[in-house]
C-alpha atoms as a PDB file:
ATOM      1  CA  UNK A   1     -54.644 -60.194  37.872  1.00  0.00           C
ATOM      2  CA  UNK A   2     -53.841 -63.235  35.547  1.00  0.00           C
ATOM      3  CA  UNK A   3     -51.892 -60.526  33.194  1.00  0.00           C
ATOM      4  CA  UNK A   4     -49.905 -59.539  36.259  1.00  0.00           C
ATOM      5  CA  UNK A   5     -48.467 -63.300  36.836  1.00  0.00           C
ATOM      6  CA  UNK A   6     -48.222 -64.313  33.181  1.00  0.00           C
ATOM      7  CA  UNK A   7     -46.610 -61.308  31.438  1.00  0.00           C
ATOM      8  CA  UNK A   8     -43.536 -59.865  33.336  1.00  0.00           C
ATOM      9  CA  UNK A   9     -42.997 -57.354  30.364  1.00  0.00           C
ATOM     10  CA  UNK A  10     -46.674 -55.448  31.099  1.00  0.00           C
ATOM     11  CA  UNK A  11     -45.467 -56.027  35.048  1.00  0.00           C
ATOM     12  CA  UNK A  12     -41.912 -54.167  34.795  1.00  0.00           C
ATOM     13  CA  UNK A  13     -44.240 -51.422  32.499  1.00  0.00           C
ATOM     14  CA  UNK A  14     -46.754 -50.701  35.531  1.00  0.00           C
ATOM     15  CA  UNK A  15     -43.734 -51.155  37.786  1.00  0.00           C
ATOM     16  CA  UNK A  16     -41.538 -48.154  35.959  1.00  0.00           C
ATOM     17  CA  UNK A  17     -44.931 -46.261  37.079  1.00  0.00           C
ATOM     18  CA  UNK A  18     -43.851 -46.111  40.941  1.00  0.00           C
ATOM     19  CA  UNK A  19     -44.599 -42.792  42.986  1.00  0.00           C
ATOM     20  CA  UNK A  20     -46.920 -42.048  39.874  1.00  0.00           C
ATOM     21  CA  UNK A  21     -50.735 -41.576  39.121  1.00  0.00           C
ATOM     22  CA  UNK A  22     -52.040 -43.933  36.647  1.00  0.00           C
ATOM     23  CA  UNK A  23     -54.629 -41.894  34.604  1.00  0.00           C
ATOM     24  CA  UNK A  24     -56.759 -43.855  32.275  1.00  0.00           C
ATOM     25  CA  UNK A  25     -57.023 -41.247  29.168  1.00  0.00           C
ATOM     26  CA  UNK A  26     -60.375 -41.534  27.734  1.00  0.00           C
ATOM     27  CA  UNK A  27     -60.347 -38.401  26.130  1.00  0.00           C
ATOM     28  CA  UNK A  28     -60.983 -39.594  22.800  1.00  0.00           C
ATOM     29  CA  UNK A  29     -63.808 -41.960  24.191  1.00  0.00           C
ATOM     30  CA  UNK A  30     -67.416 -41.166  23.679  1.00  0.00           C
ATOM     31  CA  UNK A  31     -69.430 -44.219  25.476  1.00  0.00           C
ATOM     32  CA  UNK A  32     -70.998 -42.965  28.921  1.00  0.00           C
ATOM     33  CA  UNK A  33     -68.506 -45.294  30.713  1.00  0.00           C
ATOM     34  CA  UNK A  34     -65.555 -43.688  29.838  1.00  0.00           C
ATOM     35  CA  UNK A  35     -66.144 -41.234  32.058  1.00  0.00           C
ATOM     36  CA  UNK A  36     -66.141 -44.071  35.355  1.00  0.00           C
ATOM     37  CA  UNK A  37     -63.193 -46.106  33.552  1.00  0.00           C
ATOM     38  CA  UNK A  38     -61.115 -42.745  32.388  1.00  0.00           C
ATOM     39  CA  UNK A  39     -60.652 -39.715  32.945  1.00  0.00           C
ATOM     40  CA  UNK A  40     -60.875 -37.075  29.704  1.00  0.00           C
ATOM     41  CA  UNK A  41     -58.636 -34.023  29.211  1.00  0.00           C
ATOM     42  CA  UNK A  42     -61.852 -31.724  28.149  1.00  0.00           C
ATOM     43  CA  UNK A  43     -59.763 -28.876  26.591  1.00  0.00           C
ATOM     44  CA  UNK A  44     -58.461 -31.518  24.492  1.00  0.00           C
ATOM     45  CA  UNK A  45     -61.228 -33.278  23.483  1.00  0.00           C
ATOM     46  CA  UNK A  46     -63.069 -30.187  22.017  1.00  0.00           C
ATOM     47  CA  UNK A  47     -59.270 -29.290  20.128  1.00  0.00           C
ATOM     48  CA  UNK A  48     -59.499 -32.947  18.820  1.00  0.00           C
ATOM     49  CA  UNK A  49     -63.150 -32.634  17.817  1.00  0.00           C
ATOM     50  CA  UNK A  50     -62.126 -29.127  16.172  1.00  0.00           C
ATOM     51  CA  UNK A  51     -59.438 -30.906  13.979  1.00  0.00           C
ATOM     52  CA  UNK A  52     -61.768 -33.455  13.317  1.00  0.00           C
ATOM     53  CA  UNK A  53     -64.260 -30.684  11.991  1.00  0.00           C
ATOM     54  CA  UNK A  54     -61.736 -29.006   9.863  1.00  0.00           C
ATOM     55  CA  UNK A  55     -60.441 -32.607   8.238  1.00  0.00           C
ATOM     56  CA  UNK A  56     -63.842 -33.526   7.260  1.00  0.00           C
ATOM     57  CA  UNK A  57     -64.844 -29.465   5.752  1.00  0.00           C
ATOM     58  CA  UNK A  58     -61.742 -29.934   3.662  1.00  0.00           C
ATOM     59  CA  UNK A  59     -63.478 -33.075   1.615  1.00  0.00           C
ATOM     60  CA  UNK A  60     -59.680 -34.525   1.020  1.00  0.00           C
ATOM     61  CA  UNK A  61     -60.015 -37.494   3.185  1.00  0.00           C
ATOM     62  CA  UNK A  62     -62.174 -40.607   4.444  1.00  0.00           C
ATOM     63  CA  UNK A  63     -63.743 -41.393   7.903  1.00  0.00           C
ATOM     64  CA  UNK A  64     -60.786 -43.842   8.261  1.00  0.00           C
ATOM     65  CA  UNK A  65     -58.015 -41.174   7.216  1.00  0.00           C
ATOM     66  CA  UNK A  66     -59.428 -38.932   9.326  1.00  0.00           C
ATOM     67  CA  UNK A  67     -59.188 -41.110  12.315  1.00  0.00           C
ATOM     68  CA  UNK A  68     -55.700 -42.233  11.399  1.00  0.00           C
ATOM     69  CA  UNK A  69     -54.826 -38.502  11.037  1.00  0.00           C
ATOM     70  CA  UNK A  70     -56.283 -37.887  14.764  1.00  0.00           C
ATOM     71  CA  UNK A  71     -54.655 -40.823  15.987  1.00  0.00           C
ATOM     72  CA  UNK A  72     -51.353 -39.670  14.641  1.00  0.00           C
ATOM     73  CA  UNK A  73     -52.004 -35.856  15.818  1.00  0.00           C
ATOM     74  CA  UNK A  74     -53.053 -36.645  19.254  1.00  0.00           C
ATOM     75  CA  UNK A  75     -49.728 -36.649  21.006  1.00  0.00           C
ATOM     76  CA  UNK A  76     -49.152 -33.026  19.920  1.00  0.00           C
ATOM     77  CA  UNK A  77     -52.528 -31.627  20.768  1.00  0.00           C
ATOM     78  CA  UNK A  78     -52.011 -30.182  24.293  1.00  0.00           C
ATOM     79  CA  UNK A  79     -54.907 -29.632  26.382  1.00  0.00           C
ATOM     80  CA  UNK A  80     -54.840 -28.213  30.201  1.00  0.00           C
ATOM     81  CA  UNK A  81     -53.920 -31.536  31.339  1.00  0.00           C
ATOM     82  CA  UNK A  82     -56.542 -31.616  33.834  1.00  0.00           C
ATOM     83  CA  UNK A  83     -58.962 -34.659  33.932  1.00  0.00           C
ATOM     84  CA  UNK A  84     -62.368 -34.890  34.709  1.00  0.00           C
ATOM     85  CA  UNK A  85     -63.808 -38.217  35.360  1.00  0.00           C
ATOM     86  CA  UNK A  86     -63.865 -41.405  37.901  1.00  0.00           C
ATOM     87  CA  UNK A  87     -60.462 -42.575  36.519  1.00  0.00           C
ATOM     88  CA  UNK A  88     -61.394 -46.024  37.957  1.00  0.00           C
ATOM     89  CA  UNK A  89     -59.080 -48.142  35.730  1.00  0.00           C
ATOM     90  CA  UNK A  90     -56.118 -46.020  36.789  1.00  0.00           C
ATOM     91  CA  UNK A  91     -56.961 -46.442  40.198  1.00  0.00           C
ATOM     92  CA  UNK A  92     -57.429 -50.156  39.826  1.00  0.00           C
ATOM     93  CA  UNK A  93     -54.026 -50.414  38.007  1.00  0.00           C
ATOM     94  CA  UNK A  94     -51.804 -48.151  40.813  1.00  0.00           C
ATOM     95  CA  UNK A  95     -53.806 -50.346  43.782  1.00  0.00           C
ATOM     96  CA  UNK A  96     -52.511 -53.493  41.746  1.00  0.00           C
ATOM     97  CA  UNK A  97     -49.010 -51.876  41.001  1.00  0.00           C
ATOM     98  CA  UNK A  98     -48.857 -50.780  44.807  1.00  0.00           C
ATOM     99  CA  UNK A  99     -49.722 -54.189  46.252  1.00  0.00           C
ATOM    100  CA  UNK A 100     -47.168 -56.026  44.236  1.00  0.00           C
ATOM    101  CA  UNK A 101     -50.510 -57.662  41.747  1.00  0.00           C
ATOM    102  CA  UNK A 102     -52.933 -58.771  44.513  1.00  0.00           C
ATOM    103  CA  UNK A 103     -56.131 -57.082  44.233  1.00  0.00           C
ATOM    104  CA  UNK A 104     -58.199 -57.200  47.102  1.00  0.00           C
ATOM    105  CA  UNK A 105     -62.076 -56.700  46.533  1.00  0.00           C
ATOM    106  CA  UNK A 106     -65.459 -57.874  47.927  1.00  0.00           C
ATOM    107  CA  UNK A 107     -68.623 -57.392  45.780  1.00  0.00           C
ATOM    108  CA  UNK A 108     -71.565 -56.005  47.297  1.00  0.00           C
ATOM    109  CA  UNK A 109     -74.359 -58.976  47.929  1.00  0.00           C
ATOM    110  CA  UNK A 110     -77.084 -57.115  45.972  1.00  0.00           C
ATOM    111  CA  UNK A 111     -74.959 -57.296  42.909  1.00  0.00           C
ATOM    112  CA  UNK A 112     -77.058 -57.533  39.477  1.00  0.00           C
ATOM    113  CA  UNK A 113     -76.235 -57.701  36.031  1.00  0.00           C
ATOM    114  CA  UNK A 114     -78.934 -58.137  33.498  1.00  0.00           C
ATOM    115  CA  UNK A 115     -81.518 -59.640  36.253  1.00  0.00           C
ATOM    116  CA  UNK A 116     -78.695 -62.285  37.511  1.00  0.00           C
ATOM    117  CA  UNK A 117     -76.926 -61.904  41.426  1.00  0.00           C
ATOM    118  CA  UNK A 118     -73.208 -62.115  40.713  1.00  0.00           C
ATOM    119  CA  UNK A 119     -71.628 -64.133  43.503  1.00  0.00           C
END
C-alpha cells in the first residue's frame, strides 16, 4: 500500500488497468510459489524451455546469453494464453486498484512463520 500513496506514476499504471484482470505471469518462474503468486501460461513455458534446449545444443552461447536471448524472445513466443495457477498477486493488485489503494485484510490468529505468531 505505501507504493500506492508515494508513487502516482505506478498508481495511473494499475489505474489504465480498469475493467481488466491483473494476471501475475510467472511463466518463466520455477520456485513452488510461483504457482500461488502467478499464474504460468504452460504451453509457453515448455516452448520457452524448448528454445532454451536448442540455444544451449548449439554450444554458441553462455548461461547469461541464453537468458538474455529468452528474455528478449519471450514477447513473441505465444502460448494458449490460458493460466494455471492461484494468481494471488494479480488478485491482490485488481482488489487494491478496485478500492482506490486500501487493502482490507485480517490475518488468521494461528498465523506462524518460522515458529513465531504474526500479530
Amino acid at each position: 500500500m505505501q507504493k500506492y500513496s508515494q508513487n502516482p506514476e505506478w498508481v495511473r499504471l494499475l489505474n489504465a488497468t480498469r475493467n481488466k484482470m491483473i494476471v501475475e505471469d510467472s511463466t518463466m518462474q520455477t520456485s513452488q510459489s510461483s504457482w500461488f503468486w502467478g499464474a504460468k501460461d504452460t504451453q509457453k513455458a515448455k516452448l520457452v524451455r524448448a528454445e532454451r534446449k536448442r540455444l544451449r545444443q548449439q554450444g554458441l552461447l553462455n548461461k547469461a546469453q541464453i537468458d538474455r536471448r529468452i528474455l528478449e524472445l519471450y514477447p513473441t513466443i505465444q502460448g494458449n494464453g490460458y493460466y494455471e495457477g492461484f494468481n494471488t498477486m494479480g488478485k491482490l493488485l485488481t482488489m487494491l486498484r478496485d478500492n482506490n489503494g486500501v487493502l482490507e485484510y485480517r490475518l488468521p490468529d494461528d498465523v506462524v512463520i518460522l515458529g513465531n505468531k504474526i500479530k
